[in-house]
C-alpha atoms as a PDB file:
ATOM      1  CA  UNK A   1      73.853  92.104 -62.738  1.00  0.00           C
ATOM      2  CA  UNK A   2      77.547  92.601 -61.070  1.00  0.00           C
ATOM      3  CA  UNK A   3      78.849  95.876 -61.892  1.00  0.00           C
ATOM      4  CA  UNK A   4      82.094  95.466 -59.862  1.00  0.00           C
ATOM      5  CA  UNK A   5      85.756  95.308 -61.528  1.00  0.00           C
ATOM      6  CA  UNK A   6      87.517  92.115 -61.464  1.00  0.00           C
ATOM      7  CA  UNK A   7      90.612  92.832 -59.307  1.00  0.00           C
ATOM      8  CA  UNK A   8      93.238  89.401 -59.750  1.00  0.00           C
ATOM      9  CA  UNK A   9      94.518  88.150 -56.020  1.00  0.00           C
ATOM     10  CA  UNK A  10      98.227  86.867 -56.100  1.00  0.00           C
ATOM     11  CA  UNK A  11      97.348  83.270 -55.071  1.00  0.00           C
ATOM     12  CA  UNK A  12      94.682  83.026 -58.597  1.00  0.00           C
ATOM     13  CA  UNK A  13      97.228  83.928 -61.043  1.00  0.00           C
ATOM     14  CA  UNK A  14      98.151  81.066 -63.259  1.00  0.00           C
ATOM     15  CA  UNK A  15     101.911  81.656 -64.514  1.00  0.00           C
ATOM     16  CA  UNK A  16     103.492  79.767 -67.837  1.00  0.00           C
ATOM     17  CA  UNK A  17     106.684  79.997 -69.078  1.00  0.00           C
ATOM     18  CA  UNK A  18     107.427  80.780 -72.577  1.00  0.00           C
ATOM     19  CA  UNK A  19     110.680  81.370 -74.709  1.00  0.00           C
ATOM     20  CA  UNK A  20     111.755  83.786 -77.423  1.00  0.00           C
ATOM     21  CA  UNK A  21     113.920  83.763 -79.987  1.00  0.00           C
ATOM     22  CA  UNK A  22     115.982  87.290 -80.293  1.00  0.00           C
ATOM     23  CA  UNK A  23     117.995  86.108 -83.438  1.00  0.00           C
ATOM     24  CA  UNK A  24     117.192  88.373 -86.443  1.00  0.00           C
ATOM     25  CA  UNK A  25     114.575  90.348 -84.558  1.00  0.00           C
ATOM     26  CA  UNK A  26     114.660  94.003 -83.224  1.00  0.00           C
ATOM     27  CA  UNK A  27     116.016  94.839 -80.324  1.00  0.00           C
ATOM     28  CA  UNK A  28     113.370  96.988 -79.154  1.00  0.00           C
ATOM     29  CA  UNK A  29     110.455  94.731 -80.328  1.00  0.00           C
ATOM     30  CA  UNK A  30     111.767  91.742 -78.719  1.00  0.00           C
ATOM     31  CA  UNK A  31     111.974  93.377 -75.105  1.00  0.00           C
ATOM     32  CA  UNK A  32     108.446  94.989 -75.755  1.00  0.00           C
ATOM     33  CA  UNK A  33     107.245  91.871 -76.360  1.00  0.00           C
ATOM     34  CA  UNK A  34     109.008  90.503 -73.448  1.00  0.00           C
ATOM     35  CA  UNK A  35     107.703  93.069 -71.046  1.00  0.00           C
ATOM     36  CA  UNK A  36     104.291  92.652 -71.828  1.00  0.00           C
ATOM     37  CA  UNK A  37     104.170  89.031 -71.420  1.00  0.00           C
ATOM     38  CA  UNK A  38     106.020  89.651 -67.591  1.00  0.00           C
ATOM     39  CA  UNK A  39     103.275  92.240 -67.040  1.00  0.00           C
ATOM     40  CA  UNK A  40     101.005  90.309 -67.860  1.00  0.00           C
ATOM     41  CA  UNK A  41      99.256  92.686 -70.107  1.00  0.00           C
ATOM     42  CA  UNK A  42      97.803  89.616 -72.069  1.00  0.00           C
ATOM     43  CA  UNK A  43      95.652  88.145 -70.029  1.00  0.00           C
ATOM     44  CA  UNK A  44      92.167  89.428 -69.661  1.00  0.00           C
ATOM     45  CA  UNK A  45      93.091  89.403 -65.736  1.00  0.00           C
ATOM     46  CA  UNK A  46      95.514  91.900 -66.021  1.00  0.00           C
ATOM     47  CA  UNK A  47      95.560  94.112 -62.993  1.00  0.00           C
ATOM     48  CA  UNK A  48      97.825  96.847 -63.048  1.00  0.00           C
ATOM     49  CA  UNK A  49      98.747  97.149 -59.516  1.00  0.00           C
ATOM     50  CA  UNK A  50      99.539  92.958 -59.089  1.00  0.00           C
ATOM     51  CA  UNK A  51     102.538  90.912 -60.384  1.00  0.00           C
ATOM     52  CA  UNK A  52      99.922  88.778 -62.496  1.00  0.00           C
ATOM     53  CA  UNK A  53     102.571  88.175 -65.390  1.00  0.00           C
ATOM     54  CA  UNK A  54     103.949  84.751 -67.094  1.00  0.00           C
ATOM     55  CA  UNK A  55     107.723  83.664 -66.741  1.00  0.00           C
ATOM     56  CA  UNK A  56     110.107  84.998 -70.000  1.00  0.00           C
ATOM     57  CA  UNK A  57     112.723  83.331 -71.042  1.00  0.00           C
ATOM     58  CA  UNK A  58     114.718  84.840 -74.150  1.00  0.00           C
ATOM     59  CA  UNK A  59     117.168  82.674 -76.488  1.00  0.00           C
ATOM     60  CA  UNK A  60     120.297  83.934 -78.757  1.00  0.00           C
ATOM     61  CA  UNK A  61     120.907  87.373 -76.923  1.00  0.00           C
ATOM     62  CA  UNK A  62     123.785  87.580 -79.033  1.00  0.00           C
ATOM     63  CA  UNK A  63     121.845  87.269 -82.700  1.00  0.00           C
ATOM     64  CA  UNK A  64     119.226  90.243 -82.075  1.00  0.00           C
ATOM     65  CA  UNK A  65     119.684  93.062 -84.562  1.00  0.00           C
ATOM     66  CA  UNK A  66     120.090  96.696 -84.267  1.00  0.00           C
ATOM     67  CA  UNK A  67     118.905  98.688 -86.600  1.00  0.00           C
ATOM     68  CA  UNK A  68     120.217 102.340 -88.421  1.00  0.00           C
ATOM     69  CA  UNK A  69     123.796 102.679 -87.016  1.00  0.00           C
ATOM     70  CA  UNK A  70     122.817 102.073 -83.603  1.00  0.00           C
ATOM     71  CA  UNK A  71     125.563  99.490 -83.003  1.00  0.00           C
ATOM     72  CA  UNK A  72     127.943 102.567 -83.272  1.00  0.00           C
ATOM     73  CA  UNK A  73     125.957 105.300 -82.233  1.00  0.00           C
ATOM     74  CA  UNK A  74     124.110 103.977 -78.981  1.00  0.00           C
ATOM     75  CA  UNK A  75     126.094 104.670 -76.257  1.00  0.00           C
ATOM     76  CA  UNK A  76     125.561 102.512 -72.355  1.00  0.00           C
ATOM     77  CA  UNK A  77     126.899 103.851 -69.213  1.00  0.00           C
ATOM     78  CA  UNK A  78     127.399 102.777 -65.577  1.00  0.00           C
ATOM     79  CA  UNK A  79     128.651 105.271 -63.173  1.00  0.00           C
ATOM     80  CA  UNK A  80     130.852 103.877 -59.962  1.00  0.00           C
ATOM     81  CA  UNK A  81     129.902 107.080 -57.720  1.00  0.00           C
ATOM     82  CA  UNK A  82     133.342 107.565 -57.622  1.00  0.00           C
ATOM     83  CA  UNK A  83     135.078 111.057 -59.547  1.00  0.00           C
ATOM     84  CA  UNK A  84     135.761 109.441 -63.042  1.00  0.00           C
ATOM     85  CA  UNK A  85     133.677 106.828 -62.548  1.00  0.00           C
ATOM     86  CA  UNK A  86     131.838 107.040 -65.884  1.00  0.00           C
ATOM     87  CA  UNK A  87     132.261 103.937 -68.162  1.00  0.00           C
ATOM     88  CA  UNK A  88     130.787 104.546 -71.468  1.00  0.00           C
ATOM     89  CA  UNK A  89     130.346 101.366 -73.806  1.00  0.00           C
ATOM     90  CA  UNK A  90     128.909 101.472 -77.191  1.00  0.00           C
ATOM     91  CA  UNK A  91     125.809  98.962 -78.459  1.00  0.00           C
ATOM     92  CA  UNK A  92     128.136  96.876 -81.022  1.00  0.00           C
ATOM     93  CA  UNK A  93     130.693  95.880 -77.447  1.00  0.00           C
ATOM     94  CA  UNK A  94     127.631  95.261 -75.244  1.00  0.00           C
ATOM     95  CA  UNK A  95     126.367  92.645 -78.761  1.00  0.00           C
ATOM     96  CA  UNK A  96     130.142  91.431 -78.451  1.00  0.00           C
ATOM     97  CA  UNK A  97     130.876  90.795 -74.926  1.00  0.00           C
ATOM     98  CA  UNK A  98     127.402  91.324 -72.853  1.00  0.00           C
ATOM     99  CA  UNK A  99     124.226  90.925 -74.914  1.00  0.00           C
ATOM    100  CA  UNK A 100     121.935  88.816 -72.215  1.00  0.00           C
ATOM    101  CA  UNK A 101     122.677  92.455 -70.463  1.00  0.00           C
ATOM    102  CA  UNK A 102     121.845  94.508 -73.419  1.00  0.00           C
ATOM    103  CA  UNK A 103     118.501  92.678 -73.366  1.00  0.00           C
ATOM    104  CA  UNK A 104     118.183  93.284 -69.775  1.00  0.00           C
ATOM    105  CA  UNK A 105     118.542  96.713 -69.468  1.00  0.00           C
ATOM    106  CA  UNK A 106     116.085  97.005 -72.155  1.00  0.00           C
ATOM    107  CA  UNK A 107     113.211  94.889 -71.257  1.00  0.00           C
ATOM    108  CA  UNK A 108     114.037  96.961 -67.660  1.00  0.00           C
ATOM    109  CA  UNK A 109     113.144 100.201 -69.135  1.00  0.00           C
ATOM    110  CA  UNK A 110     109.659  99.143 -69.668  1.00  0.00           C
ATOM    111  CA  UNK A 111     108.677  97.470 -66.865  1.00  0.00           C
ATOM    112  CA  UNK A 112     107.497  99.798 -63.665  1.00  0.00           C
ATOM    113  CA  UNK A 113     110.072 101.105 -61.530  1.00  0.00           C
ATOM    114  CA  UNK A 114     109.330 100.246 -57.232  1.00  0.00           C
ATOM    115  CA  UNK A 115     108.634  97.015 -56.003  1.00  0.00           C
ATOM    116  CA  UNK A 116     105.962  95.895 -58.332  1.00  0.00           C
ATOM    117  CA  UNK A 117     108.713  96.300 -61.076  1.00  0.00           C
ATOM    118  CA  UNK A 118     111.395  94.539 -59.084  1.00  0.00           C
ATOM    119  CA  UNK A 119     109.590  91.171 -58.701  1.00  0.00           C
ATOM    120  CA  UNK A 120     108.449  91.390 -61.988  1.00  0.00           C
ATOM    121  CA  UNK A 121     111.829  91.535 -63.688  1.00  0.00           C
ATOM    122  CA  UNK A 122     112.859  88.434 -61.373  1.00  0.00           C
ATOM    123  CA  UNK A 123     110.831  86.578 -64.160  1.00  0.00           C
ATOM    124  CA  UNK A 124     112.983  87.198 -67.111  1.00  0.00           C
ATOM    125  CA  UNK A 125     115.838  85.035 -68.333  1.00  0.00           C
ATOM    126  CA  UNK A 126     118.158  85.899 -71.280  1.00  0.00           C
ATOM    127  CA  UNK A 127     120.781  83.678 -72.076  1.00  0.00           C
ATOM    128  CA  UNK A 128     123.017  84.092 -74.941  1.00  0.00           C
ATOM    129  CA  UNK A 129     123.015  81.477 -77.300  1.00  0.00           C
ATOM    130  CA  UNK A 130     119.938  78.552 -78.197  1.00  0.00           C
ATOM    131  CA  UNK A 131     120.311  76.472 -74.754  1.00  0.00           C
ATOM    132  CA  UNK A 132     118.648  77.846 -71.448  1.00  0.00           C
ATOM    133  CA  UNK A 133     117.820  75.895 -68.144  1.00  0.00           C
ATOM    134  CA  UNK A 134     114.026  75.796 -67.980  1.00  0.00           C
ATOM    135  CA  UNK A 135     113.349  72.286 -69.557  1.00  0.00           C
ATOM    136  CA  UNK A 136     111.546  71.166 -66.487  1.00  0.00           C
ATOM    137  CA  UNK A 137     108.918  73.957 -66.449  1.00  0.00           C
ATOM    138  CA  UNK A 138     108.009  73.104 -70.309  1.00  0.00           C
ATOM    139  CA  UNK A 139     107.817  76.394 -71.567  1.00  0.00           C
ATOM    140  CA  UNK A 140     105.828  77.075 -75.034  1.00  0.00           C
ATOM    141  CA  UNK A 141     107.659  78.582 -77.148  1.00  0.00           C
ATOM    142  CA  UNK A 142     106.145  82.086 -78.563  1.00  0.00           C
ATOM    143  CA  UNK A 143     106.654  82.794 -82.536  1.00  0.00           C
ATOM    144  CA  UNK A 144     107.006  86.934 -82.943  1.00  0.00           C
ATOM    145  CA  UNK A 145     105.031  87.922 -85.691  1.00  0.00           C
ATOM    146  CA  UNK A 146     107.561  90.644 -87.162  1.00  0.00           C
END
């Protein structure tokens, strides 16, 4: 009997492509869902220290909900490094005039920060409304269950 633990090797990782669709669902559930599937937290291969995750694309930024009175409340900020530099922009402007960022910066905060993180997040795509670019790679398209 093998009592060793399966470690997955970069070139064995099998990668799909799936889409979701952020209209009507939370914020916060849609990017956890998001960042588990780029993880690749899923798959009984999962190894935490390898990029063993599937490609995410996410649909209809613009439709996800907030909810409570988080599209007034919930503040964003950049800084430019410079004295004054602060911009401050609330949730309901980044829904108006940036939400495949909104989704970004969320599904960021739960992926691991350092490399490992960085060419993970390479594998999302959020694009605003229904249409996307990924036809080719005939991604399956992943019902949420909330």
């Amino acid at each position: 009997m093998n009592n060793t633990t399966y470690s997955a090797k970069s070139n064995d990782i099998k990668r799909q492509w799936y889409i979701i669709d952020a209209s009507g669902k939370s914020l916060g559930r849609v990017a956890a869902e998001a960042a588990k599937l780029l993880r690749g937290k899923h798959k009984p291969t999962f190894t935490p220290h390898v990029d063993c995750g599937d490609y995410v694309i996410v649909v209809n930024a613009e439709k996800v909900a907030l909810t409570g009175n988080k599209v007034h409340n919930k503040k964003y900020y950049n800084v430019s490094g410079y004295t004054g530099g602060l911009r401050t922009r609330t949730a309901g402007e980044m829904i108006e005039r940036y939400p495949e960022e909104m989704v970004e910066r969320s599904v960021w905060g739960m992926l691991p920060k350092g490399r490992l993180g960085r060419s993970i997040y390479k594998k999302l795509f959020v694009y605003k409304g229904p249409d996307h670019k990924h036809e080719a790679q005939q991604p399956e398209v992943l019902e949420l269950k909330f």
